[in-house]
N, C-alpha and C. Protein backbone atom coordinates (compact mmCIF):
# COMPACT_ATOMS: atom_id res chain seq x y z
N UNK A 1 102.93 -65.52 -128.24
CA UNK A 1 103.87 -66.33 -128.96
C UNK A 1 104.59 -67.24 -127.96
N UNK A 2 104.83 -68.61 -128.36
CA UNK A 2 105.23 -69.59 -127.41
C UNK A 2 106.54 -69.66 -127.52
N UNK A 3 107.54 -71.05 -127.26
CA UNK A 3 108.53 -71.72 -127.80
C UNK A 3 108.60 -73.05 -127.67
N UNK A 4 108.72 -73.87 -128.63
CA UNK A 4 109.27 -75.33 -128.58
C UNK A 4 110.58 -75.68 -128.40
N UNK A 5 110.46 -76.49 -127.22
CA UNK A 5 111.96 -77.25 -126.95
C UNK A 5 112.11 -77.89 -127.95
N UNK A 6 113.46 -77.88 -128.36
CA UNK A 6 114.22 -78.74 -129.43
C UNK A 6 115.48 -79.64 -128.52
N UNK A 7 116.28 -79.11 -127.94
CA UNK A 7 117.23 -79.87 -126.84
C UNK A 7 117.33 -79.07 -125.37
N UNK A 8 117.84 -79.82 -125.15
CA UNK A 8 118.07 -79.25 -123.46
C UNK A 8 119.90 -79.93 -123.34
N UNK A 9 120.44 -79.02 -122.67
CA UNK A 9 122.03 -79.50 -122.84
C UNK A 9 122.42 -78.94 -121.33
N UNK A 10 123.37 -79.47 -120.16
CA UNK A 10 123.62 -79.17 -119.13
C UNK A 10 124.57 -77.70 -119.09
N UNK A 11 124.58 -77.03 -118.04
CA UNK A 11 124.99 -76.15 -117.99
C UNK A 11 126.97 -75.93 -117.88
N UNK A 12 126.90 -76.99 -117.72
CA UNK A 12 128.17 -77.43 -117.11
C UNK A 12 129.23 -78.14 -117.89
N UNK A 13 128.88 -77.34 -119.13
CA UNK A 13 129.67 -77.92 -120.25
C UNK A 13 131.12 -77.81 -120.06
N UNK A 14 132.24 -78.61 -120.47
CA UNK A 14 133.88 -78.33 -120.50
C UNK A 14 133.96 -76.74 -121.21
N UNK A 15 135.21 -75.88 -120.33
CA UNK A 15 135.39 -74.92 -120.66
C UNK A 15 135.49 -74.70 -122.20
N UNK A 16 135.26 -73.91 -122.78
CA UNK A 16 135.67 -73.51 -124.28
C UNK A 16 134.24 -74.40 -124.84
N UNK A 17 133.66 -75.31 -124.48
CA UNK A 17 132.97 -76.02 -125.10
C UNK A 17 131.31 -75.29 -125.14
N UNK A 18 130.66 -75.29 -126.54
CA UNK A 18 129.28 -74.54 -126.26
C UNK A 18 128.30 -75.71 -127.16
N UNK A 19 128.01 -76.57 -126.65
CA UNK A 19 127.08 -77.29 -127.41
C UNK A 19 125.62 -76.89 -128.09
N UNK A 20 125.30 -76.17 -126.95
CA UNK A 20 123.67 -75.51 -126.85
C UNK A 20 124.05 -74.72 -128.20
N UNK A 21 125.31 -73.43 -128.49
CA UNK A 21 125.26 -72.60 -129.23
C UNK A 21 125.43 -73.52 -130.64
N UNK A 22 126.66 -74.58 -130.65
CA UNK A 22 126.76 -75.44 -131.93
C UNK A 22 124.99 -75.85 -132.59
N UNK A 23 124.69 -76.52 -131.60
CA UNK A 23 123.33 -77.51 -132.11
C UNK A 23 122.42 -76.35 -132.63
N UNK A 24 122.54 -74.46 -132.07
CA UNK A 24 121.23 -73.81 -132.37
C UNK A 24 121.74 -73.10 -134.08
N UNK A 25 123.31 -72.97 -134.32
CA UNK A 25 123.82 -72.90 -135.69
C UNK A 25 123.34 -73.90 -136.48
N UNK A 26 123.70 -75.18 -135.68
CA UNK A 26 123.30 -76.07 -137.18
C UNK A 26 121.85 -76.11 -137.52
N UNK A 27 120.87 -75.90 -136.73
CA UNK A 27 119.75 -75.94 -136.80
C UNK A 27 119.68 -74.47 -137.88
N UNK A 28 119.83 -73.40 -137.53
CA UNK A 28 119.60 -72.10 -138.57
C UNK A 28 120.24 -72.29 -139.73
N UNK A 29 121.30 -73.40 -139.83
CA UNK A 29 121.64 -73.39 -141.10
C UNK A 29 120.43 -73.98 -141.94
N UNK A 30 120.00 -75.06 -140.83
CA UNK A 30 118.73 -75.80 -141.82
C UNK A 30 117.70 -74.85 -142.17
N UNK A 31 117.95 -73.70 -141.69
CA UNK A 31 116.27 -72.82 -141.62
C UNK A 31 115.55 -72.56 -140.62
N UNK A 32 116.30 -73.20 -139.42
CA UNK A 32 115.02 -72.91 -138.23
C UNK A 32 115.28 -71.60 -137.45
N UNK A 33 114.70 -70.88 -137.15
CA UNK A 33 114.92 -70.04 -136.01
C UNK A 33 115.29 -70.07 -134.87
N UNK A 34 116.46 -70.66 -134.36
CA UNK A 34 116.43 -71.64 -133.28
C UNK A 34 117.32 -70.51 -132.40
N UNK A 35 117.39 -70.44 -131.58
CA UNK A 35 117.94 -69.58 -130.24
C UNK A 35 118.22 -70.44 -128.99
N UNK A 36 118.96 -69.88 -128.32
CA UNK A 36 119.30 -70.32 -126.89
C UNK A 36 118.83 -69.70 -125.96
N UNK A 37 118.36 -70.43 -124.50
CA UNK A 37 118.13 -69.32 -123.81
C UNK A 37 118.55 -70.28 -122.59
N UNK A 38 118.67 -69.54 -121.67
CA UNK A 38 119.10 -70.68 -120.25
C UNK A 38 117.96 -70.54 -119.44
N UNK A 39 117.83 -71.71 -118.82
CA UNK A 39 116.80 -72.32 -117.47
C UNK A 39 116.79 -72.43 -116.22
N UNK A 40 116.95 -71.34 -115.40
CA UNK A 40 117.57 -70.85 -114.03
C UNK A 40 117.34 -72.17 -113.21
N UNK A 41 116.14 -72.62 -113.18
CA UNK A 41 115.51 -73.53 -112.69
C UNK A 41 115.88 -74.67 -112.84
N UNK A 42 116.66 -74.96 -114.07
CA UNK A 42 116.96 -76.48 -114.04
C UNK A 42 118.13 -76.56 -114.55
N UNK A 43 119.09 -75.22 -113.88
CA UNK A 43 120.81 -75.01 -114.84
C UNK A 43 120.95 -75.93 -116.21
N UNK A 44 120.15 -75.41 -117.26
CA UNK A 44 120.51 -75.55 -118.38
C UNK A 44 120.29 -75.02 -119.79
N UNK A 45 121.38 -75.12 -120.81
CA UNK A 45 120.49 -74.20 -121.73
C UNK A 45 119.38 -75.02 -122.96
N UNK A 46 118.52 -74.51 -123.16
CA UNK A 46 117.44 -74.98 -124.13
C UNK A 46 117.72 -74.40 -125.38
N UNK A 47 117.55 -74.79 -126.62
CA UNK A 47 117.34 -74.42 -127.73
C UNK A 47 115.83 -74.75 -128.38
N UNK A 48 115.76 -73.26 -128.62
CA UNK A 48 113.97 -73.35 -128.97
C UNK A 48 113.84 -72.67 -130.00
N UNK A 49 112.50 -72.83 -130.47
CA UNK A 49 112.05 -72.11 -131.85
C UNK A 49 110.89 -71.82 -131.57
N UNK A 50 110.29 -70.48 -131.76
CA UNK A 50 108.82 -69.94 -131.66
C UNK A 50 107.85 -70.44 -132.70
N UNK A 51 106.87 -70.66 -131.90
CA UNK A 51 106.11 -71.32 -132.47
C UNK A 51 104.75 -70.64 -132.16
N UNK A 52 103.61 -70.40 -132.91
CA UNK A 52 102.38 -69.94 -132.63
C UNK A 52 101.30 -70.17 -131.60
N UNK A 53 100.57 -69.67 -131.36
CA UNK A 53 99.75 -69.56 -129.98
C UNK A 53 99.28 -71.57 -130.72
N UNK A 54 98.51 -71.31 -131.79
CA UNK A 54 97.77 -72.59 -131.96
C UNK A 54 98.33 -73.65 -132.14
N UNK A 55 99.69 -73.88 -132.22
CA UNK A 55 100.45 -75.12 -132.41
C UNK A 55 101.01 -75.43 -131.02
N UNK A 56 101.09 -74.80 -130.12
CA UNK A 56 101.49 -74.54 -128.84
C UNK A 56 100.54 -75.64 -127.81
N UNK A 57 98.94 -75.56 -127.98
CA UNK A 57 97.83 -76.01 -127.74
C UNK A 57 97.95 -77.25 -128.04
């Protein structure tokens, strides 16, 4: 099982401020499965949605 990027948002957001978490609510409100996860590699967090081996391809 894969994941599709949906946004990428810097890590370094203003205190109190969570964009990554806002944008992955509004997205589940629409229905998507959308999650956060962070990117050690490129300090930031992604919001993604799993997506199947064959759509992945």
């Amino acid at each position: 099982m894969g994941a599709k990027v949906l946004e990428r948002f810097p890590a370094g957001a203003p205190r109190g401020s969570w964009p990554a978490e806002e944008y992955a609510a509004a997205r589940r409100a629409d229905g998507e499965p959308a999650t956060v996860v962070m990117d050690l590699k490129s300090d930031a967090f992604l919001v993604v949605v799993p997506t199947r081996e064959e759509e992945a391809a």
